[in-house]
Protein backbone atom coordinates (compact mmCIF):
# COMPACT_ATOMS: atom_id res chain seq x y z
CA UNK A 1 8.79 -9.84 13.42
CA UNK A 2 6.03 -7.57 12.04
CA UNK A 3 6.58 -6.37 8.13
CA UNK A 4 4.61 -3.46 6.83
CA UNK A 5 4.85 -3.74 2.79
CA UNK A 6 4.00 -0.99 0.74
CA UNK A 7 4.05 -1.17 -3.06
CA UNK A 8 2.99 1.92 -5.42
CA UNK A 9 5.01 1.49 -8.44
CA UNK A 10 2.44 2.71 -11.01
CA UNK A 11 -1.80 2.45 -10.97
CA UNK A 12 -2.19 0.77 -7.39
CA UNK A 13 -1.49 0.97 -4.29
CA UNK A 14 -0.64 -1.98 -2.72
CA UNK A 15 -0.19 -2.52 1.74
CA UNK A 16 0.04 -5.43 3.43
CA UNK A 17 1.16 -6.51 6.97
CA UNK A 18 2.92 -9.59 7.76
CA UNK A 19 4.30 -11.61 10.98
CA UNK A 20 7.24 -14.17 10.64
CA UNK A 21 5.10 -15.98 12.45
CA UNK A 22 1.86 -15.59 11.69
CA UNK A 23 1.81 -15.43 7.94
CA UNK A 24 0.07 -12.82 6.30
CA UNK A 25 -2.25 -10.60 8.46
CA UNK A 26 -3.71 -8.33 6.33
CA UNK A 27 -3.76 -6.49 2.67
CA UNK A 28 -5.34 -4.08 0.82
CA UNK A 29 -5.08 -2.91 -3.05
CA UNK A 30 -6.12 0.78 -4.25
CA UNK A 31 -6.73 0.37 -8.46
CA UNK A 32 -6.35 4.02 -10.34
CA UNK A 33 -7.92 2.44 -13.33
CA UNK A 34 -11.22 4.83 -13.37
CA UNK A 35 -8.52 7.52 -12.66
CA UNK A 36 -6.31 7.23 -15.76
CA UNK A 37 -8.93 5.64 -18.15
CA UNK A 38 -10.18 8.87 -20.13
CA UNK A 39 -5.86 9.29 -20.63
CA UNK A 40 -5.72 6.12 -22.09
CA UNK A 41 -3.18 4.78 -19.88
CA UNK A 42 -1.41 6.41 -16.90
CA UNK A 43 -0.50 9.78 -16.27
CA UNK A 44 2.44 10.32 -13.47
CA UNK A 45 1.83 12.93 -11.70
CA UNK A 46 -1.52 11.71 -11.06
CA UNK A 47 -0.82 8.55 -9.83
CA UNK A 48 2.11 10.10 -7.51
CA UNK A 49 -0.62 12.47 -6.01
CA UNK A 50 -3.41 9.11 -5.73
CA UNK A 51 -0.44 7.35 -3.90
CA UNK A 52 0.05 9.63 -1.62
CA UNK A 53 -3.49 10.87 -0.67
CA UNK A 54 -4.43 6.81 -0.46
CA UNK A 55 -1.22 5.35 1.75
CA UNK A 56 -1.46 6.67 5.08
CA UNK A 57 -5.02 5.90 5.49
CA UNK A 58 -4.63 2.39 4.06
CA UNK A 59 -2.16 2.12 6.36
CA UNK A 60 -3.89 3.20 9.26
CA UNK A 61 -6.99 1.30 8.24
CA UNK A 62 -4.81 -2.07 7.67
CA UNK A 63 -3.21 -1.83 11.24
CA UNK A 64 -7.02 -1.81 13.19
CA UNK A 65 -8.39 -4.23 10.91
CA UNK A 66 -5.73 -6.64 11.89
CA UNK A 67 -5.86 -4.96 15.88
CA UNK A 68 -2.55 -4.05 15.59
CA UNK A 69 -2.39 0.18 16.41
CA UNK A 70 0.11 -0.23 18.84
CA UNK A 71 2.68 -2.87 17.85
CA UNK A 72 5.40 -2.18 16.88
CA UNK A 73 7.23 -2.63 13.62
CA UNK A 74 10.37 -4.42 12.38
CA UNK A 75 10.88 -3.80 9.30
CA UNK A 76 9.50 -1.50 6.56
CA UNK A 77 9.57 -3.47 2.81
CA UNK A 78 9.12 -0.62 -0.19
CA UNK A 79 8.88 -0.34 -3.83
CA UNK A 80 9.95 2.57 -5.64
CA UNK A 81 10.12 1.71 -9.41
CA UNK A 82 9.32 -1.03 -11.54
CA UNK A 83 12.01 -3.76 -12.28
């Protein structure tokens, strides 16, 4: 089974792509630090608009490096807040 993860809780945004099978395939982190560092520490609404503009192509980027464009996937894991 083929597992897309995407975590974006806060300052980064995290992807990776996993097979039951294989193990891990492939992962990628985004940091926001140089984006919230004149703040002082995080600002919302700019790390909601960083999440969004970085995801997709993360995504997209994550499925050719690991040659996977047209598999398809299982299961979609997501984080929407902290714990």
């Amino acid at each position: 089974m083929l597992v897309l993860g995407i975590e974006t809780s806060c300052d980064e945004t995290g992807i990776a792509l996993y097979d039951t099978e294989r193990g891990l395939l492939a992962d990628a982190l985004h940091s926001q630090i140089d984006l919230h560092v004149e703040f002082g520490g995080v600002v919302p609404e700019l790390a909601s608009r960083d999440h969004i503009r970085k995801t997709l192509p993360m995504i997209r980027q994550l499925m050719a490096d690991a040659a996977l464009i047209k598999m398809r996937l299982m299961v979609l894991l997501t984080r929407q807040a902290p714990v």
